[in-house]
Protein backbone atom coordinates (compact mmCIF):
# COMPACT_ATOMS: atom_id res chain seq x y z
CA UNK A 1 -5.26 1.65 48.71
CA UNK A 2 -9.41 2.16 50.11
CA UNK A 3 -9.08 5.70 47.66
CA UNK A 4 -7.11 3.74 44.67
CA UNK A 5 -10.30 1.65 44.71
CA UNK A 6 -12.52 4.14 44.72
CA UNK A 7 -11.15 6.03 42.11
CA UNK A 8 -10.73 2.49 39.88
CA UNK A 9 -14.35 2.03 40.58
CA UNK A 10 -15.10 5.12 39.06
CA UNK A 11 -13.10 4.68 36.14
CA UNK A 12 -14.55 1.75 35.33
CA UNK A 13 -17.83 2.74 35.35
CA UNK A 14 -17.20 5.90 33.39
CA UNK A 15 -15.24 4.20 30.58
CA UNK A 16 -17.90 0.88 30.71
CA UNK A 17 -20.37 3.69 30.28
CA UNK A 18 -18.98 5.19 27.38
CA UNK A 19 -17.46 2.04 25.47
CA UNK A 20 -20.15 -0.01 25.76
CA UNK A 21 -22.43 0.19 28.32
CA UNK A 22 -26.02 0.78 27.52
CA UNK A 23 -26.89 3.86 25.68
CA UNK A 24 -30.27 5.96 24.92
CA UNK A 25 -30.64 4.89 21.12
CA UNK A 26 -33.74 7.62 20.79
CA UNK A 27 -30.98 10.29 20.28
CA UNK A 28 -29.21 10.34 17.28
CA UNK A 29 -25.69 9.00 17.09
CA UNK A 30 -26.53 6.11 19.66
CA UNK A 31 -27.02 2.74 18.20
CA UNK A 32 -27.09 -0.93 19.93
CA UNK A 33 -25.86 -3.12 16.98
CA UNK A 34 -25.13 -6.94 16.77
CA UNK A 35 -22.71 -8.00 14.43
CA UNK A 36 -25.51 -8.39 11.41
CA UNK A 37 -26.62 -5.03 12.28
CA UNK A 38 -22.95 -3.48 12.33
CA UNK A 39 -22.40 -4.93 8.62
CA UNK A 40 -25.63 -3.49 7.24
CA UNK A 41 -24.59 -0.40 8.28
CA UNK A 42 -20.96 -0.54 7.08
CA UNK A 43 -22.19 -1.51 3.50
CA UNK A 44 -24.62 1.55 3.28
CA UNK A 45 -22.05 4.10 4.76
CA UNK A 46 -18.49 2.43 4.33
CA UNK A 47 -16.77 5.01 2.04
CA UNK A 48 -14.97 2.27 -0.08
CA UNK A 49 -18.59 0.35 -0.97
CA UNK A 50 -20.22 3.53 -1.35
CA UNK A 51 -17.28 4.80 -4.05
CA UNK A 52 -17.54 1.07 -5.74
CA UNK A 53 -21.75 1.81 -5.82
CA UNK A 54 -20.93 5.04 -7.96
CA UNK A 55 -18.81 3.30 -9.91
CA UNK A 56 -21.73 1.03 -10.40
CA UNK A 57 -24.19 3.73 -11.21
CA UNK A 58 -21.00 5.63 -13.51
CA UNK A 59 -20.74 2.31 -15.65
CA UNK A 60 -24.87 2.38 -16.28
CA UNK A 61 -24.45 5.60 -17.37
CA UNK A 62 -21.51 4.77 -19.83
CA UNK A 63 -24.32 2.02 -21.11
CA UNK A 64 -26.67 4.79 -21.85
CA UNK A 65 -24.03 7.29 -23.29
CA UNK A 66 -23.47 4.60 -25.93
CA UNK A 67 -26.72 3.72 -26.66
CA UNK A 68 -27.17 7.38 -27.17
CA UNK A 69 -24.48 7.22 -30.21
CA UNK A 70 -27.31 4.93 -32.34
CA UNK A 71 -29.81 8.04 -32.11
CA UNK A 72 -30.27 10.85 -34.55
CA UNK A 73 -27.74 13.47 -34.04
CA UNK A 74 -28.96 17.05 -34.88
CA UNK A 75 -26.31 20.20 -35.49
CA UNK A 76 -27.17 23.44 -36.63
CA UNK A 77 -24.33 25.77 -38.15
CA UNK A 78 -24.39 29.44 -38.44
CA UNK A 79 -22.58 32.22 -40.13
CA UNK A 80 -22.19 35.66 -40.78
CA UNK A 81 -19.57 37.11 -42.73
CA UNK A 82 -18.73 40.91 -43.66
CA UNK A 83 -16.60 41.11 -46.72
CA UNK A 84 -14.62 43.67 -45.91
CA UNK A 85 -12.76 43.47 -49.51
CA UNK A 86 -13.78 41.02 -52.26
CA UNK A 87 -11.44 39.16 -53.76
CA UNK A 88 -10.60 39.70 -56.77
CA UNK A 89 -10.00 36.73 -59.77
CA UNK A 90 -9.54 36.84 -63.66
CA UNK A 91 -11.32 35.89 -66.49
CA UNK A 92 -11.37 35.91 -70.31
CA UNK A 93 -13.06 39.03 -71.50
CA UNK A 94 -15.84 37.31 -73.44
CA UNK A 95 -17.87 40.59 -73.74
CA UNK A 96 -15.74 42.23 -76.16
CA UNK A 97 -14.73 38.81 -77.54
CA UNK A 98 -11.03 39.31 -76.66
CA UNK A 99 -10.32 35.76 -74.67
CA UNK A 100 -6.57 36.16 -74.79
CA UNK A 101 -6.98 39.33 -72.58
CA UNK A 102 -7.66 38.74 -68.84
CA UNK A 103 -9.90 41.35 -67.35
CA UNK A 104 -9.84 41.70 -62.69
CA UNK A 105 -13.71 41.04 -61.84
CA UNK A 106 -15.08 40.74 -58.22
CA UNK A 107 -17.60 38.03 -56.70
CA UNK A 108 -19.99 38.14 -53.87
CA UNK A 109 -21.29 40.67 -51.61
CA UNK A 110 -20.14 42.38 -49.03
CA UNK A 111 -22.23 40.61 -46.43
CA UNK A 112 -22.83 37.07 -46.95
CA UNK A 113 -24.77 35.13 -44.02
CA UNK A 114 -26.13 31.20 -43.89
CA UNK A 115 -28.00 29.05 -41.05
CA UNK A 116 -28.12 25.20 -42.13
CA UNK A 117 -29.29 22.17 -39.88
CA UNK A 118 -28.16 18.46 -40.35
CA UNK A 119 -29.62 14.86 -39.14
CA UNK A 120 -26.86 12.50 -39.20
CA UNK A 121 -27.67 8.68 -38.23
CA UNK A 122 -25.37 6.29 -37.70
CA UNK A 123 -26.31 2.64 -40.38
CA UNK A 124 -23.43 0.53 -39.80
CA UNK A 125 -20.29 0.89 -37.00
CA UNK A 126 -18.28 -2.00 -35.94
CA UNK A 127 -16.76 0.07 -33.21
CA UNK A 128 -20.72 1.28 -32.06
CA UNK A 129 -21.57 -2.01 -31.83
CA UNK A 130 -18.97 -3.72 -30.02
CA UNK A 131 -18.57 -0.22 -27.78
CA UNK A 132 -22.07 -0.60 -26.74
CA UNK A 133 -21.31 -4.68 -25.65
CA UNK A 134 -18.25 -3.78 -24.07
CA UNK A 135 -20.10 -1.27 -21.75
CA UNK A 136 -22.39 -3.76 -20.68
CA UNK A 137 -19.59 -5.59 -19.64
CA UNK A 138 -17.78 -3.29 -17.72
CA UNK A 139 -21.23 -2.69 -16.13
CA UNK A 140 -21.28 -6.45 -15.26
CA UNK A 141 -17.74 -5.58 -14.18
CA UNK A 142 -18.65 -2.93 -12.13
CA UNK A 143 -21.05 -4.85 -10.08
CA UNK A 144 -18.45 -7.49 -9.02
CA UNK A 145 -16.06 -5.23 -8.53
CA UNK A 146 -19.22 -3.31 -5.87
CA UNK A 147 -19.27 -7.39 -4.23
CA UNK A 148 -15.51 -7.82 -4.01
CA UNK A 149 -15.66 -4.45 -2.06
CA UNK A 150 -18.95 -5.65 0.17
CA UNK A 151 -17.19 -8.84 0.80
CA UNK A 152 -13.93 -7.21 1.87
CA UNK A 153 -16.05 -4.63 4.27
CA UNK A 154 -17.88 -7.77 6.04
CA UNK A 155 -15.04 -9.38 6.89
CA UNK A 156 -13.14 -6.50 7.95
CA UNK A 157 -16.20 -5.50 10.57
CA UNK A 158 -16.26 -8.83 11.40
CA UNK A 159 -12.78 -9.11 12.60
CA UNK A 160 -13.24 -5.73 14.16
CA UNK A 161 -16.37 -6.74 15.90
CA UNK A 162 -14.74 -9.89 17.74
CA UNK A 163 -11.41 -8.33 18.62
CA UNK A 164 -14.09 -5.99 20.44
CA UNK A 165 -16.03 -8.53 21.68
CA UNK A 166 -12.65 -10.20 22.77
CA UNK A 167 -11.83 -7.27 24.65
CA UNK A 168 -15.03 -7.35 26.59
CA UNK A 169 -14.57 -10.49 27.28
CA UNK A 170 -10.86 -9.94 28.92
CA UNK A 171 -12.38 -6.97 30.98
CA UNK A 172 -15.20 -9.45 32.08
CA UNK A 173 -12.62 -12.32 33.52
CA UNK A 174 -10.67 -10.04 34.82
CA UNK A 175 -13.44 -8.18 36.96
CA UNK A 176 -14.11 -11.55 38.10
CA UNK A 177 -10.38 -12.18 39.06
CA UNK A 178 -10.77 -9.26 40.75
CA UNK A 179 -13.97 -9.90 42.61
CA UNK A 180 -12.66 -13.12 43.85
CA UNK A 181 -8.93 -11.85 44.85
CA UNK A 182 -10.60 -8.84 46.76
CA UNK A 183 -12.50 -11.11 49.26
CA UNK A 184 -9.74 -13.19 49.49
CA UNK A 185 -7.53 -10.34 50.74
CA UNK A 186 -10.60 -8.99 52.93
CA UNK A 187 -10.65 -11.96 54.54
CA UNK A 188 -6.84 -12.61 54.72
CA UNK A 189 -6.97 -9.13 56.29
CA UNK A 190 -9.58 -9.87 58.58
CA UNK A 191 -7.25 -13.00 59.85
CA UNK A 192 -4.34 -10.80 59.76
CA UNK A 193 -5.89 -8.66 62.75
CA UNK A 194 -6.46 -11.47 64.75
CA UNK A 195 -3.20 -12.84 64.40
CA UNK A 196 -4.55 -15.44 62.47
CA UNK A 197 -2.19 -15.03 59.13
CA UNK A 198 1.22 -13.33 58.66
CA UNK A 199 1.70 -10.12 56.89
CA UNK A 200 3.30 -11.61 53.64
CA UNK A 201 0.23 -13.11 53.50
CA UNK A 202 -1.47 -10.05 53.14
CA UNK A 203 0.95 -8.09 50.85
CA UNK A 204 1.03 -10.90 48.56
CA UNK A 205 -2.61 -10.88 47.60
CA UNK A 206 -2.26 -7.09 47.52
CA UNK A 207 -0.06 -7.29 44.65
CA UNK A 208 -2.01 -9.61 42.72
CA UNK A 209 -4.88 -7.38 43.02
CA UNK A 210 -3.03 -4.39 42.38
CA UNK A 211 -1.90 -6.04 39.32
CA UNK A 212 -5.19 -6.97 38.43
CA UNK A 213 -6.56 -3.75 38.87
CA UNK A 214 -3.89 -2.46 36.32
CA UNK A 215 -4.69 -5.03 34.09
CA UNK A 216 -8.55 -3.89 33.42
CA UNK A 217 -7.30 0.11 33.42
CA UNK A 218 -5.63 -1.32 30.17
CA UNK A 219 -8.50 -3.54 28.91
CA UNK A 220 -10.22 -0.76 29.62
CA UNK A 221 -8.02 1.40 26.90
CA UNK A 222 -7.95 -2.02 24.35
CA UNK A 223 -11.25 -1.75 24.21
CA UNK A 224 -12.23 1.89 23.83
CA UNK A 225 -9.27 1.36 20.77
CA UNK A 226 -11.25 -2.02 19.33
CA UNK A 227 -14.48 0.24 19.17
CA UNK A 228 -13.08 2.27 17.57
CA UNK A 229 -11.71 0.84 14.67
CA UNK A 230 -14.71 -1.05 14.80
CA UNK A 231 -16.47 2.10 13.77
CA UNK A 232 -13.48 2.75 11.42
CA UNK A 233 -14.55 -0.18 9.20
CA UNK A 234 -18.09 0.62 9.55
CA UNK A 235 -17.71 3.83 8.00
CA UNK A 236 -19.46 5.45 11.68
CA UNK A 237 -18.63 9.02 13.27
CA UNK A 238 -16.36 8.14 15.94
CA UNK A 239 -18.23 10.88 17.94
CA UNK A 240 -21.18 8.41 17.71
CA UNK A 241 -21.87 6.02 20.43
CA UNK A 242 -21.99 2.48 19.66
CA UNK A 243 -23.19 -0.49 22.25
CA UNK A 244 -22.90 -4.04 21.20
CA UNK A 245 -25.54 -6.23 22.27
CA UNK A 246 -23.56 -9.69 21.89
CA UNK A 247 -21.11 -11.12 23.71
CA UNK A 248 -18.79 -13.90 23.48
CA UNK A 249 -21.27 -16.52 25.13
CA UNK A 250 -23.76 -15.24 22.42
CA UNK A 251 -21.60 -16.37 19.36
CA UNK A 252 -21.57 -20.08 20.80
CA UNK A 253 -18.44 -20.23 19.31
CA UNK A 254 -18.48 -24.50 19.86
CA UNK A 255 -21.08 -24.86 17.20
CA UNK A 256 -19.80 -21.32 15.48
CA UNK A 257 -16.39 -22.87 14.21
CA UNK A 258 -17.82 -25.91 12.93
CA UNK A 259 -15.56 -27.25 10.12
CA UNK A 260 -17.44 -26.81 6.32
CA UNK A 261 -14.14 -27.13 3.62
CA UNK A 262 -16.36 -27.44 0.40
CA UNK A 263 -15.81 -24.97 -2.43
CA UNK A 264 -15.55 -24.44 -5.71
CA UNK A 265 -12.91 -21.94 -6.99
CA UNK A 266 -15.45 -19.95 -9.38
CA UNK A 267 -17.20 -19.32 -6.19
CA UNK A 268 -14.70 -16.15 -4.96
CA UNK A 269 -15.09 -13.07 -6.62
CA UNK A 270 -11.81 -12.94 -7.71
CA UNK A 271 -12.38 -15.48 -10.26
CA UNK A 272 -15.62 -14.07 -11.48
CA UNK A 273 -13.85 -10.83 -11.98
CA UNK A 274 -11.06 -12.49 -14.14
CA UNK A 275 -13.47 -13.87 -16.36
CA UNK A 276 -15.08 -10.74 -16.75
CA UNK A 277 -11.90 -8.75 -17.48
CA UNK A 278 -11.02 -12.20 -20.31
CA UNK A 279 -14.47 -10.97 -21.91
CA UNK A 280 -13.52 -7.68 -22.53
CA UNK A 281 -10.18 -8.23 -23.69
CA UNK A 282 -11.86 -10.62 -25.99
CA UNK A 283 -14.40 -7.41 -27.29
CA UNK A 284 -10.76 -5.63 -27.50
CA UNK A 285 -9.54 -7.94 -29.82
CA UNK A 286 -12.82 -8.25 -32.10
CA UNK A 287 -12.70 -4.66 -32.51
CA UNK A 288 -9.31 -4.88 -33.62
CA UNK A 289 -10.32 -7.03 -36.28
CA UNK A 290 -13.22 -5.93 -37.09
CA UNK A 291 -11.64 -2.28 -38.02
CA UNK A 292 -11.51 -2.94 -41.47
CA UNK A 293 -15.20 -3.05 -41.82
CA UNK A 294 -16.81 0.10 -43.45
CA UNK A 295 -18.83 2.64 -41.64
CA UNK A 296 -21.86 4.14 -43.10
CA UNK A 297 -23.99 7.29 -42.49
CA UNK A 298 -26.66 8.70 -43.15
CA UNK A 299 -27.48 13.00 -43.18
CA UNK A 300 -30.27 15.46 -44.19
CA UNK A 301 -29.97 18.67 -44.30
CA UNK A 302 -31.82 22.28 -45.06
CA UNK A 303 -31.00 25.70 -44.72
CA UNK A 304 -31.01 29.63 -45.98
CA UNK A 305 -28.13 31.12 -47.69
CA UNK A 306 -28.62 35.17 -47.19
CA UNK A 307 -26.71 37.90 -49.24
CA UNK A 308 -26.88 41.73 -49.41
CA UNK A 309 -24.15 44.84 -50.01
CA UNK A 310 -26.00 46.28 -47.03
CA UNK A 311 -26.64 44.55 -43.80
CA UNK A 312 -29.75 46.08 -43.01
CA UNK A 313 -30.90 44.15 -46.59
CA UNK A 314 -29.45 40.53 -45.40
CA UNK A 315 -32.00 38.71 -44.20
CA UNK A 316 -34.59 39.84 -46.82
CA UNK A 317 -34.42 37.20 -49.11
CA UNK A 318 -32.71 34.09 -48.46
CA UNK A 319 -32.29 31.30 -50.83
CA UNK A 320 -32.99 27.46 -49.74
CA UNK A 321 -31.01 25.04 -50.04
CA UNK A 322 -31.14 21.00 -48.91
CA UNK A 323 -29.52 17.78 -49.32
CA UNK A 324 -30.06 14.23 -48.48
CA UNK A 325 -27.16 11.55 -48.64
CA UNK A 326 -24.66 8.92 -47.49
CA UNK A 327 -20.98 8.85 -46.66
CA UNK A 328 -18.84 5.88 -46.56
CA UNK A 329 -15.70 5.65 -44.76
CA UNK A 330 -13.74 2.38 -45.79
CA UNK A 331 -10.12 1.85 -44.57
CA UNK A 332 -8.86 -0.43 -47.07
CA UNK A 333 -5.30 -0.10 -45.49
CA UNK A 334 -3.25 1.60 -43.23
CA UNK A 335 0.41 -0.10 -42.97
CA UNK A 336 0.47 -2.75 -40.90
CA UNK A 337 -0.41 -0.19 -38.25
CA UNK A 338 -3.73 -2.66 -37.41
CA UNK A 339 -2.08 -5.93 -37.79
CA UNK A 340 0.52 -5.46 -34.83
CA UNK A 341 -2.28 -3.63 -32.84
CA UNK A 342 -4.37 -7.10 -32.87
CA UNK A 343 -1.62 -8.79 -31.90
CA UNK A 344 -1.15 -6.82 -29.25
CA UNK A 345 -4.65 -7.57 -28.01
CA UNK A 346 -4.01 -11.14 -28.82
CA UNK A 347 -1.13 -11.36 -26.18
CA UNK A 348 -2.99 -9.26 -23.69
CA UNK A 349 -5.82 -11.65 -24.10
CA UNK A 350 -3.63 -15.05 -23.42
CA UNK A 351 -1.89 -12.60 -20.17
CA UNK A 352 -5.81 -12.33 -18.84
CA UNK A 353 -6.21 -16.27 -19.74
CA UNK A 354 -3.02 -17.36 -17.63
CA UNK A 355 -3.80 -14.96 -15.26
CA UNK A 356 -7.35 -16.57 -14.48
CA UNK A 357 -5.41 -20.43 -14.40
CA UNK A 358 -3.18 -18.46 -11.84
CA UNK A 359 -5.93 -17.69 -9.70
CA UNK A 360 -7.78 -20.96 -9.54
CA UNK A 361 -4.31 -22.08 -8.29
CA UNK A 362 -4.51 -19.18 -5.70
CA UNK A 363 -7.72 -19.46 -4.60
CA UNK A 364 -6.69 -23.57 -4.09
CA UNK A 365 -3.27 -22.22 -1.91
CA UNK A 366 -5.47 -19.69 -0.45
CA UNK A 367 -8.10 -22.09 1.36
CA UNK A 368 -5.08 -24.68 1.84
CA UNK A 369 -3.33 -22.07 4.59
CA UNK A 370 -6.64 -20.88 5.92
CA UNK A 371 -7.68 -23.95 6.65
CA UNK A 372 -4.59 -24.83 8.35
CA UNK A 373 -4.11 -22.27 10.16
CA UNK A 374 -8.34 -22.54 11.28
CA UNK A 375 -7.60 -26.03 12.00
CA UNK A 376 -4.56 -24.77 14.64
CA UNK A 377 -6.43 -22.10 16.11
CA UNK A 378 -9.40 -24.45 16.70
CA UNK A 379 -7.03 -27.03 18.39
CA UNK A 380 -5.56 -24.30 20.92
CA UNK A 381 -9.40 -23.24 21.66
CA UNK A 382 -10.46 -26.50 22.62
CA UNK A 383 -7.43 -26.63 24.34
CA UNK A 384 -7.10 -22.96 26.27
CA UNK A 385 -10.70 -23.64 27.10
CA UNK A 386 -10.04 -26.71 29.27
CA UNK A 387 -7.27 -25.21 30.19
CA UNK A 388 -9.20 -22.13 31.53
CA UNK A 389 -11.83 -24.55 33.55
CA UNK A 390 -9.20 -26.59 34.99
CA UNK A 391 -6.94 -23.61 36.60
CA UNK A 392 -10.36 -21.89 38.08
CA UNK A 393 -10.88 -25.35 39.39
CA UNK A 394 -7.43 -24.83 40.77
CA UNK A 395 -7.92 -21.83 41.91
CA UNK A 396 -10.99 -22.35 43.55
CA UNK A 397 -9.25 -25.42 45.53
CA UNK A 398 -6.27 -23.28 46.48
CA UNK A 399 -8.19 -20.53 47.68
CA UNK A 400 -10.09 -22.98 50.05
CA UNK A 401 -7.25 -24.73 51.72
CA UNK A 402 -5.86 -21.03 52.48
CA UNK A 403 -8.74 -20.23 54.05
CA UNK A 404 -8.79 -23.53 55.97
CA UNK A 405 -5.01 -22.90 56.47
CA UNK A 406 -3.39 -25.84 54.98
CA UNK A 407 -2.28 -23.46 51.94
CA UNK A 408 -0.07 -20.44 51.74
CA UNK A 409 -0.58 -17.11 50.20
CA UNK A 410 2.16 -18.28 47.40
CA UNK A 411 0.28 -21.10 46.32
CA UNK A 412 -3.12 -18.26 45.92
CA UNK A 413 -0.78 -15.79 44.12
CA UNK A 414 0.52 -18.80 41.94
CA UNK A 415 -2.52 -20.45 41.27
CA UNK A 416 -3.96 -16.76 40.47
CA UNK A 417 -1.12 -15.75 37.95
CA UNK A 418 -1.97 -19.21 36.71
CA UNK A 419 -5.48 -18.69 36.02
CA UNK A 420 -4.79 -15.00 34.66
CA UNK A 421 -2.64 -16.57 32.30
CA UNK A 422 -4.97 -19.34 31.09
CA UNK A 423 -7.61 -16.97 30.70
CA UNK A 424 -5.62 -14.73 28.26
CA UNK A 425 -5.21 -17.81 26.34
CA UNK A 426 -8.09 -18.84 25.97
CA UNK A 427 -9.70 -15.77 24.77
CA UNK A 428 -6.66 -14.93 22.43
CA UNK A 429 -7.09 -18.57 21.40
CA UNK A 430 -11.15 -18.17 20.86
CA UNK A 431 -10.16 -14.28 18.53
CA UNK A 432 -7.63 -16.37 16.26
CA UNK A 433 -10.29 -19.26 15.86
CA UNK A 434 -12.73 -16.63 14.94
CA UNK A 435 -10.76 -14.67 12.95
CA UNK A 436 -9.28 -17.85 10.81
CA UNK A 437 -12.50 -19.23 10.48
CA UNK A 438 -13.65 -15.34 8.66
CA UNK A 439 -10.59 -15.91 6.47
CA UNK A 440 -11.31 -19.60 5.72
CA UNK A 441 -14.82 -18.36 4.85
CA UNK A 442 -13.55 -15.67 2.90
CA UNK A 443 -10.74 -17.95 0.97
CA UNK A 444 -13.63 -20.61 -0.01
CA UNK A 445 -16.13 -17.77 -1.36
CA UNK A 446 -18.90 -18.29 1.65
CA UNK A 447 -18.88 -14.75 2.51
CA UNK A 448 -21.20 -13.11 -0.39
């Protein structure tokens, strides 16, 4: 049993070491984060909030692409053509006066070559217009979409920083548990050798430390597990080492899980989003409408028609040629093609509509059973946590009268499994409480 403690001892302190003992941050890869710390670096490296921050900077460069389609576009055209047999038409012969008679003649050269450039500029386009809007909104889209993904990180690391925490916290009572029990069965020992106590005595509060012992080798493994998923949500190496520099005492969890049940259901995300999607769905539908608007352009152009029977002669002379002038495009009709297509976007539009009534009624369910189920967890805190006080209070008392002799080792071991138990309580009991009160935050739109 002396080398089972000796090799627990080291174990400990190796795996305390590496979890979340203290570290030498001057390297890189070592950081000592709080919780605030831990979010600031999930939202900078998190892969889902960076994606949703390229999205962001994708949709501002949609914005420019169509403000780029109300600038002057500028093509220039080339050809070259070799003639390699003319064709050949017929025509009156006029010469000799004869118009009944048909005589083969042959236009053009053999090489024919032309370079031409052309301005065009957009005047009026319904779909321009409305395109350019409709990027700005799914820009504005964009963005939310970037804070519903922020939002979601935080409370993920959040959770994943107080199961941690939690964990600690387990491996902390129960290294006390086991501080306490192992003077207990020195001393019970010590007693034993003088005849003093019975050997049951002894091998009873050998099994409840042996037991403990166990119990912090697999804290030990909870908690290497917690930091890493911790790390997980972060978006951190897991070959990086990361100490936490708060623990449960810190969070003064008492004034932490205060009760604060006042929302308004445009305050989530969720609902801003809707009303952004109901705005472009509404864009969808004026552009529908608006199709059987005209579209009008302007162009200029200039440019060199060339033509020789020899190629090295081409690009002698060339002849200029320019034009300036409008086109109108005007789709007067086209079935009923566009009539069925805005009703279309008319029923997708009232779909978005209910949709948004349908999650004002979710958000209102949504903080109902969070606050519920914060209210229960709270309720078994308060109670686990007088619970917890009261068996060490036991415990203490029991241990006393066995050392005074008017207890037996049953009544320790009891009043030890006791407190073991009321401990795991209350810290399981103290994680929900947290972790209800993130999702009661979260369902009420506190968590920006």
């Amino acid at each position: 049993m002396h080398c089972r403690y000796i090799l627990f001892t080291l174990l400990l302190w190796t795996q305390t070491t590496i979890a979340y003992g203290q570290v030498d941050t001057s390297r890189s890869g070592n950081y000592d984060f709080n919780l605030a710390n831990c979010i600031q670096y999930g939202l900078a490296h998190q892969n889902d909030v960076v994606n949703a921050r390229l999205d962001v900077n994708f949709s501002q460069e949609q914005i420019k692409e169509y403000t780029g389609k109300f600038l002057p576009h500028v093509n220039v055209n080339g050809s070259l053509t070799d003639n390699l047999k003319l064709q050949t038409s017929l025509i009156p012969d006029i010469a000799n006066g004869n118009y009944d008679k048909k005589i083969p003649v042959q236009f053009g050269t053999k090489w024919a070559s032309a370079a031409t450039g052309q301005v065009d500029q957009v005047i009026f386009n319904s779909d321009y217009f409305l395109g350019l809007k409709a990027s700005r909104v799914y820009g504005d889209l964009s963005k939310k979409t970037l804070k519903r993904t922020e939002i979601d990180t935080r409370v993920a690391i959040t959770k994943a920083y107080y199961a941690a925490l939690a964990a600690e916290e387990n491996i902390r009572l129960a290294k006390s548990n086991m501080t306490q029990l192992s003077k207990t069965l020195s001393d019970t020992k010590a007693r034993y050798d003088v005849g003093v106590a019975e050997r049951v005595d002894v091998d009873r509060i050998q099994v409840s430390y042996n037991n403990v012992v166990t119990d912090i080798e697999t804290q030990i493994r909870d908690l290497v597990y917690a930091m890493q998923l911790l790390k997980f949500q972060m978006g951190m190496p897991q070959d990086n080492k990361l100490t936490l520099t708060e623990t449960v005492q810190d969070l003064n969890a008492d004034v932490f899980i205060a009760d604060t049940v006042d929302y308004q259901v445009q305050d989530r995300i969720e609902y801003s989003i809707q009303t952004t999607q109901i705005a472009l769905d509404e864009l969808s539908l004026k552009s529908k409408k608006l199709g059987i608007l005209p579209q009008l352009n302007a162009y200029v152009n200039y440019g060199f028609n060339y033509f020789s029977t020899k190629f090295g002669d081409l690009y002698k002379t060339g002849y200029g040629a320019s034009a300036l002038g409008l086109t109108l495009k005007w789709p007067i009709f086209a079935g009923t093609e566009r009539y069925h297509q805005i009703q279309e976007n008319r029923i997708t539009l009232e779909k978005s509509r209910n949709t948004l009534r349908y999650i004002g009624d979710q958000i209102q369910l949504d903080v109902a059973n969070a606050n519920t189920q914060y209210q229960n967890n709270k309720a078994r805190y308060v109670t686990q946590k007088t619970n917890m006080d009261l068996t060490q209070g036991i415990y203490d008392r029991i241990v006393l009268k066995f050392e005074q002799g008017v207890a037996t080792s049953l009544d320790v071991t009891s009043a030890e499994n006791d407190l073991k138990q009321a401990q795991v309580n209350y810290v399981q009991a103290l994680l929900n409480t947290l972790t209800s009160k993130t999702d009661l935050d979260k369902a009420m739109g506190k968590i920006k």
